[in-house]
N, C-alpha and C. Protein backbone atom coordinates (compact mmCIF):
# COMPACT_ATOMS: atom_id res chain seq x y z
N UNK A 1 0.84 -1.18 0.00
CA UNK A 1 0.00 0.00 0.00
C UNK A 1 0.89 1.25 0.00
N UNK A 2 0.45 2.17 -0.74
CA UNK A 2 1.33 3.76 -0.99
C UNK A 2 0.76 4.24 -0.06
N UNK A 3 1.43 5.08 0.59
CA UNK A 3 1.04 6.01 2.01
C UNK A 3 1.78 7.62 0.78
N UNK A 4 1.16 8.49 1.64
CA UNK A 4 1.41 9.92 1.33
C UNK A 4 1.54 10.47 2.71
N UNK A 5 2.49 11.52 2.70
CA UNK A 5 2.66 12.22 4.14
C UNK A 5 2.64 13.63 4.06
N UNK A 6 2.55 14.25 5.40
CA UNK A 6 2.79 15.52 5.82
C UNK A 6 3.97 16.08 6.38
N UNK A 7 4.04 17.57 6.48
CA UNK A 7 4.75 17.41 7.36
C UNK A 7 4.68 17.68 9.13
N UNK A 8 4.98 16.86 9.62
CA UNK A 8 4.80 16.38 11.25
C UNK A 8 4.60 15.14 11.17
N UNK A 9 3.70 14.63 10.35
CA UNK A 9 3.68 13.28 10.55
C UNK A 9 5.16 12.67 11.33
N UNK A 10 4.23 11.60 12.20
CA UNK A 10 5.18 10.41 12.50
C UNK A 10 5.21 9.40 11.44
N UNK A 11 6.16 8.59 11.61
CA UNK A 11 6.13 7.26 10.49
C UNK A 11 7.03 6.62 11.27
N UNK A 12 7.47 5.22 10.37
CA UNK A 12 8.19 4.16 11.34
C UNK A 12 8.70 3.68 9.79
N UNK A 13 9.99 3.62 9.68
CA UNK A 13 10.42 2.94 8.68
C UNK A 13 10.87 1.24 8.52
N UNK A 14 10.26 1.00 7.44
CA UNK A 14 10.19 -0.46 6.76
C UNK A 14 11.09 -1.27 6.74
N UNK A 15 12.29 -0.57 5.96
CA UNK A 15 13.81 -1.50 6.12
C UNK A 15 14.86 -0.15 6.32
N UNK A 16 16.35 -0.65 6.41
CA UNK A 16 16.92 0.08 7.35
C UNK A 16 18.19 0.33 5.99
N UNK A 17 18.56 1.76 6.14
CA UNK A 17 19.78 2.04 5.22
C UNK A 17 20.62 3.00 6.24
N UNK A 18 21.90 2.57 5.73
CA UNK A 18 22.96 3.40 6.45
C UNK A 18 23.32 4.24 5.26
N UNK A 19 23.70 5.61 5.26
CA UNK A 19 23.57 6.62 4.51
C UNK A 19 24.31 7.79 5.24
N UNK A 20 25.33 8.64 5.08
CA UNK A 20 25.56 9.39 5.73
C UNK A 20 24.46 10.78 6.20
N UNK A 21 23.47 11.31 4.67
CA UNK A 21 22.51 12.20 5.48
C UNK A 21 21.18 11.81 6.08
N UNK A 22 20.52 10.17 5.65
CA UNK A 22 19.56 10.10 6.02
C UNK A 22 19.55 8.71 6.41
N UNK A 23 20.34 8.13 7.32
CA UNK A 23 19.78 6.98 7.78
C UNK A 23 18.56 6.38 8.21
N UNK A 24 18.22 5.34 8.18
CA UNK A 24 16.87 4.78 8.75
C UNK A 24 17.63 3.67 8.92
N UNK A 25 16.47 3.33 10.41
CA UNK A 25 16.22 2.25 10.95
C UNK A 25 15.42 1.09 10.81
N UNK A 26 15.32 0.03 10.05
CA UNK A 26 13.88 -0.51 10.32
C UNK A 26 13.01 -0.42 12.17
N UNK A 27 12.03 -0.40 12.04
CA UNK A 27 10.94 -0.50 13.07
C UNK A 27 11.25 1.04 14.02
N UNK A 28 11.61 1.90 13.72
CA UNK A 28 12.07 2.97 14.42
C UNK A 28 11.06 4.08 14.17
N UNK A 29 11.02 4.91 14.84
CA UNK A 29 9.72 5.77 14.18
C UNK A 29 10.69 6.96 13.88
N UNK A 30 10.29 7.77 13.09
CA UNK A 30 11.00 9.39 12.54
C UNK A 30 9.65 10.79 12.25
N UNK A 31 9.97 11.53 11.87
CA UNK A 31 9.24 12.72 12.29
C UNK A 31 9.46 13.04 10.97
N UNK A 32 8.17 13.69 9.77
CA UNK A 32 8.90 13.66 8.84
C UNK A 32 8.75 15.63 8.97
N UNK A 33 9.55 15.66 8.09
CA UNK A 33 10.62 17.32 8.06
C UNK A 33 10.03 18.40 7.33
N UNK A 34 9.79 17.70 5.75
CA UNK A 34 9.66 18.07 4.60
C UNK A 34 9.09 17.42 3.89
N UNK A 35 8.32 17.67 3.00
CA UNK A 35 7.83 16.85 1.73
C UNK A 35 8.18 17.50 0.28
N UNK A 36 8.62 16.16 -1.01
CA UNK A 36 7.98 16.92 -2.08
C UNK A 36 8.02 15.70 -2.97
N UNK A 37 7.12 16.65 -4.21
CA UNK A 37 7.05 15.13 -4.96
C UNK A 37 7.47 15.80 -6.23
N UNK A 38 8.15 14.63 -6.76
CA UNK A 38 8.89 14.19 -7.83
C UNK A 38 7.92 15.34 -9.02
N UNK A 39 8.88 16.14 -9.95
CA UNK A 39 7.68 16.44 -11.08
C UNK A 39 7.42 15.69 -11.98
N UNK A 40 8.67 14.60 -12.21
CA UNK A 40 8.28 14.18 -13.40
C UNK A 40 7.01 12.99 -13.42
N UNK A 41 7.19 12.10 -11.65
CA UNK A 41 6.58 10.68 -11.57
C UNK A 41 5.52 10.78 -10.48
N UNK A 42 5.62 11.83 -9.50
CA UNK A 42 4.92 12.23 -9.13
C UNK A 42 5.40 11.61 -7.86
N UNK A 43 6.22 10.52 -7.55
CA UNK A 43 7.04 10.21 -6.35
C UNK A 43 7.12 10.85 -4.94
N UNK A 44 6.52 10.41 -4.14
CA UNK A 44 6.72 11.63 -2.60
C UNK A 44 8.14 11.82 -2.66
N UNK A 45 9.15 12.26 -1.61
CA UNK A 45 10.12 12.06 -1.66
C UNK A 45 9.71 12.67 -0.11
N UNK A 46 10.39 12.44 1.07
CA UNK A 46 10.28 12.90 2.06
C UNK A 46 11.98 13.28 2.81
N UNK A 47 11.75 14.29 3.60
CA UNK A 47 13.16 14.37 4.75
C UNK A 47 13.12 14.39 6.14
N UNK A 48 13.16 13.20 6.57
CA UNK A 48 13.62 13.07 8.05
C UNK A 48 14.49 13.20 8.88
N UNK A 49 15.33 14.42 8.52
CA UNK A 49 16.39 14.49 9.04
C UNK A 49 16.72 16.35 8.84
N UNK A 50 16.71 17.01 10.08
CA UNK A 50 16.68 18.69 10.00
C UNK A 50 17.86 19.00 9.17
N UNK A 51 18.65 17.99 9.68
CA UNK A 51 20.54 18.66 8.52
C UNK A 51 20.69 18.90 7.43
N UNK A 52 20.88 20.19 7.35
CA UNK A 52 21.09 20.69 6.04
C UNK A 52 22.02 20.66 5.24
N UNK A 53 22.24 20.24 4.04
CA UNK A 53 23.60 19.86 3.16
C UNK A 53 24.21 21.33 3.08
N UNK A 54 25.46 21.38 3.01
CA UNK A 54 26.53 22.70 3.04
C UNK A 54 25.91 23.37 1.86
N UNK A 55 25.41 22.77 0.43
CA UNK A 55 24.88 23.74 -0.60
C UNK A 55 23.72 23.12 -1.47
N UNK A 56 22.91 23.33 -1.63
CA UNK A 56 21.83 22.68 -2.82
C UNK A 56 22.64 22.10 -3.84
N UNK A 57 22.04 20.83 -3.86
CA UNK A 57 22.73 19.60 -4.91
C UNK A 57 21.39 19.30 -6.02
N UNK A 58 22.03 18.61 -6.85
CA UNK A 58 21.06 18.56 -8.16
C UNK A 58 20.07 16.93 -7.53
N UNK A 59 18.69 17.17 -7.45
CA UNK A 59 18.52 15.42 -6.74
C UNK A 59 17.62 14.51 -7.62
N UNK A 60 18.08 13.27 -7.53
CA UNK A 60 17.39 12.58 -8.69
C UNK A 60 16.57 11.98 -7.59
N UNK A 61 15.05 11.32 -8.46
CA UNK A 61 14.44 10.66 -7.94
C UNK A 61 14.66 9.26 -7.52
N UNK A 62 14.49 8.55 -6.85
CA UNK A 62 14.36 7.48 -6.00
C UNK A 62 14.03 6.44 -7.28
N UNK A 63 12.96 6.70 -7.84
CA UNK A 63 11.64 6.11 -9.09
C UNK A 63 12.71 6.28 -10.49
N UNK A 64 12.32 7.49 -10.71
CA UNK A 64 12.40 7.78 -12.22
C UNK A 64 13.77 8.06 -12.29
N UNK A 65 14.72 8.21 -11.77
CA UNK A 65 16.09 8.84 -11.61
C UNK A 65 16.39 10.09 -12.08
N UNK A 66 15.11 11.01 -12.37
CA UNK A 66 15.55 11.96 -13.28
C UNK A 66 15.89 12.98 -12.13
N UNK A 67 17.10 13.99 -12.23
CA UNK A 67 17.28 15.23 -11.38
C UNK A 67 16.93 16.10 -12.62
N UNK A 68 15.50 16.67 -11.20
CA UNK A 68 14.55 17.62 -11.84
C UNK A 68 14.66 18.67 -10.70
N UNK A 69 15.39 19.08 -9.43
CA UNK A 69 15.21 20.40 -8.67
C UNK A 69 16.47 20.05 -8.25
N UNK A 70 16.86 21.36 -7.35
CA UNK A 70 18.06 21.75 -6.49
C UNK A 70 17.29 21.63 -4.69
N UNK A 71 18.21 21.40 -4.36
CA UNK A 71 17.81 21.40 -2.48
C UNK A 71 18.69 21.15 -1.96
N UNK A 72 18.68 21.31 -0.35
CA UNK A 72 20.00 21.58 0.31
C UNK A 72 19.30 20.61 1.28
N UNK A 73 18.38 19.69 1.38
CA UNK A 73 17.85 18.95 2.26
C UNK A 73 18.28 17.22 1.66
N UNK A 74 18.49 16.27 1.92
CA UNK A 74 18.52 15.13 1.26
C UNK A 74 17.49 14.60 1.52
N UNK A 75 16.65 13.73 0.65
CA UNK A 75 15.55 12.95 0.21
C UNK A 75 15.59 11.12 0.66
N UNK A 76 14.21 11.13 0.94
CA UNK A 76 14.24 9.89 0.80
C UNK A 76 12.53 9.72 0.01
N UNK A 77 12.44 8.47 -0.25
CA UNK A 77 11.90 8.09 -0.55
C UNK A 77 10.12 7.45 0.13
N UNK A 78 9.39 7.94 0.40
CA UNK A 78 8.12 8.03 1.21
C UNK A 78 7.62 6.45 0.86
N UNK A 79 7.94 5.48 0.34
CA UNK A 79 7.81 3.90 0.27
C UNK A 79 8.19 3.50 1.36
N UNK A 80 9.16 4.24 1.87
CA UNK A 80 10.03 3.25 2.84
C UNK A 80 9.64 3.49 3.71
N UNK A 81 8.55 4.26 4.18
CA UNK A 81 7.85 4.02 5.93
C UNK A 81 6.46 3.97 5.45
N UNK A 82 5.83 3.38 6.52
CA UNK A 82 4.11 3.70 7.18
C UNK A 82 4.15 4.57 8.01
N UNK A 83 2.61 4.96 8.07
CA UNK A 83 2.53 5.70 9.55
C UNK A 83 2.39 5.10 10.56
N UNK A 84 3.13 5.97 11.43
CA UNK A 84 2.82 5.43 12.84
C UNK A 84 1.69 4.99 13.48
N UNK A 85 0.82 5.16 13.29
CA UNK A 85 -0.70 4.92 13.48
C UNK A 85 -1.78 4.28 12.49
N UNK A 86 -0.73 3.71 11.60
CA UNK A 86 -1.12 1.82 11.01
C UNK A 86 -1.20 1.18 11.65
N UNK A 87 -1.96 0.24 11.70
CA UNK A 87 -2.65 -1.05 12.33
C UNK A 87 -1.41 -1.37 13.36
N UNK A 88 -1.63 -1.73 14.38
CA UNK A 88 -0.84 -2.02 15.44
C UNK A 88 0.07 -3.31 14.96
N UNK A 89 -0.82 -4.42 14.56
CA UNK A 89 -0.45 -6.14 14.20
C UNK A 89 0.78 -5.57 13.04
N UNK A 90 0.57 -4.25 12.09
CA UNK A 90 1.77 -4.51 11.52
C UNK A 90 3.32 -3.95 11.78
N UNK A 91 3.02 -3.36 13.02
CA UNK A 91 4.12 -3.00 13.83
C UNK A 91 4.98 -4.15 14.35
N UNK A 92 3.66 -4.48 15.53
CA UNK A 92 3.62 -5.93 16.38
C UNK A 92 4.96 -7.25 14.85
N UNK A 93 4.42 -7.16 13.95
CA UNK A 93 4.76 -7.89 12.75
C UNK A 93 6.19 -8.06 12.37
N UNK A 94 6.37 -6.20 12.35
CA UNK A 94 8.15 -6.11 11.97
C UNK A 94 8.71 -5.74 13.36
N UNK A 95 8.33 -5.75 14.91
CA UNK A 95 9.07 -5.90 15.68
C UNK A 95 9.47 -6.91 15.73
N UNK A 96 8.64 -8.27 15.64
CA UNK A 96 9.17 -9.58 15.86
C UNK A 96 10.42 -9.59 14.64
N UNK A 97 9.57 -9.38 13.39
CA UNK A 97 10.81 -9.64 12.47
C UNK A 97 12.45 -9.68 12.67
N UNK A 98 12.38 -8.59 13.52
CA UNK A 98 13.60 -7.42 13.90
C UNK A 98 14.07 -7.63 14.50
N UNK A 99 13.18 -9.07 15.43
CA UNK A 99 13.89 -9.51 16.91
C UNK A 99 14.07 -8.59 17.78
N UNK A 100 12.98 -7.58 17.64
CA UNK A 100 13.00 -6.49 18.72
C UNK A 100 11.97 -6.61 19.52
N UNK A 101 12.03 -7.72 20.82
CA UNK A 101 11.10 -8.72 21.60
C UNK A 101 10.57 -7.72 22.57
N UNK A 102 11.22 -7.06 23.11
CA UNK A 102 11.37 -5.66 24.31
C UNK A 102 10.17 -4.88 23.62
N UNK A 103 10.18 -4.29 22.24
CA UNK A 103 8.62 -3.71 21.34
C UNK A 103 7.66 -4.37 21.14
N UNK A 104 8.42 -5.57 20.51
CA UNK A 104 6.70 -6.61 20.42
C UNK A 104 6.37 -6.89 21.62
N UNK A 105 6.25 -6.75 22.33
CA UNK A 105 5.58 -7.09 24.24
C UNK A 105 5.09 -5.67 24.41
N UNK A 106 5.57 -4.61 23.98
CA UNK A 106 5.06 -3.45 24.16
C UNK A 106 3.50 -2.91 23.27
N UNK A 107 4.42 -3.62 22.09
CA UNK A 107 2.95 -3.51 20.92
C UNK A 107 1.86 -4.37 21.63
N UNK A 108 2.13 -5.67 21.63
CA UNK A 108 1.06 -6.66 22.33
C UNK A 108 -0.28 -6.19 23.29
N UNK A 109 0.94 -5.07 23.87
CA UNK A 109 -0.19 -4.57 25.46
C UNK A 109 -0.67 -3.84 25.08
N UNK A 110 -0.25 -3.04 24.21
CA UNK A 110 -0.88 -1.47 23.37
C UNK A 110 -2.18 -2.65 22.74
N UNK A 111 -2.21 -3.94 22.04
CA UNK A 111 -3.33 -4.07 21.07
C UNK A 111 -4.31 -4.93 22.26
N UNK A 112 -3.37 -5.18 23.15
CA UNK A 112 -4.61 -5.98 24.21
C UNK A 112 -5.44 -5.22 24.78
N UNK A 113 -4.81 -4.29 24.98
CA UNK A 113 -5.67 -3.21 26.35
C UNK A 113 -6.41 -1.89 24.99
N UNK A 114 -6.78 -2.40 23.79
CA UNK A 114 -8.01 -1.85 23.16
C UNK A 114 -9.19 -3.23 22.83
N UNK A 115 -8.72 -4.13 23.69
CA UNK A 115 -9.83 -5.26 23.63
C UNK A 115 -10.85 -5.11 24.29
């Protein structure tokens, strides 16, 4: 499912990249910054991360690869999270995945105690 965001939104990202301006975590939640979308594909592109690059760089899309604007923010790609306030079970889902047992016991009680 394609999600679209704001900005404030929370989200929780899907899988995890090491990156010097925009790392993600899988199962981690982030705050998103910025939005924009792609002109050519129409692509969200989101920034979770306040740090600003030393000068506006030329940025290609994620999708289409085309560099179509300048920005001093680095991009990611709005595929790679849900919101935070998606279905609990698919949190509950990629904590286990993650072997992050300490969250899934946390998620658990969060989905028991709306029973």
């Amino acid at each position: 499912m394609k999600h679209t965001f704001k900005k404030g939104d929370k989200i929780i990202a899907i899988n995890s990249k090491e990156c010097k301006y925009q790392p993600r975590e899988a199962g981690k939640e982030y705050t998103v910054h910025s939005v924009v979308n792609c002109p050519s594909c129409n692509e969200q592109l989101i920034n979770i991360s306040k740090k600003e690059l030393p000068k506006a760089y030329r940025i290609k899309c994620s999708s289409c690869h085309t560099a179509n604007f300048s920005s001093n923010h680095s991009w990611t790609s709005a595929s790679n999270f849900i919101p935070s306030t998606e279905n609990l079970h698919l949190k509950l889902e990629l904590a286990v995945k993650l072997e992050d047992y300490e969250e899934a016991a946390k998620i658990r009680d969060m989905i028991n105690s709306q029973l």
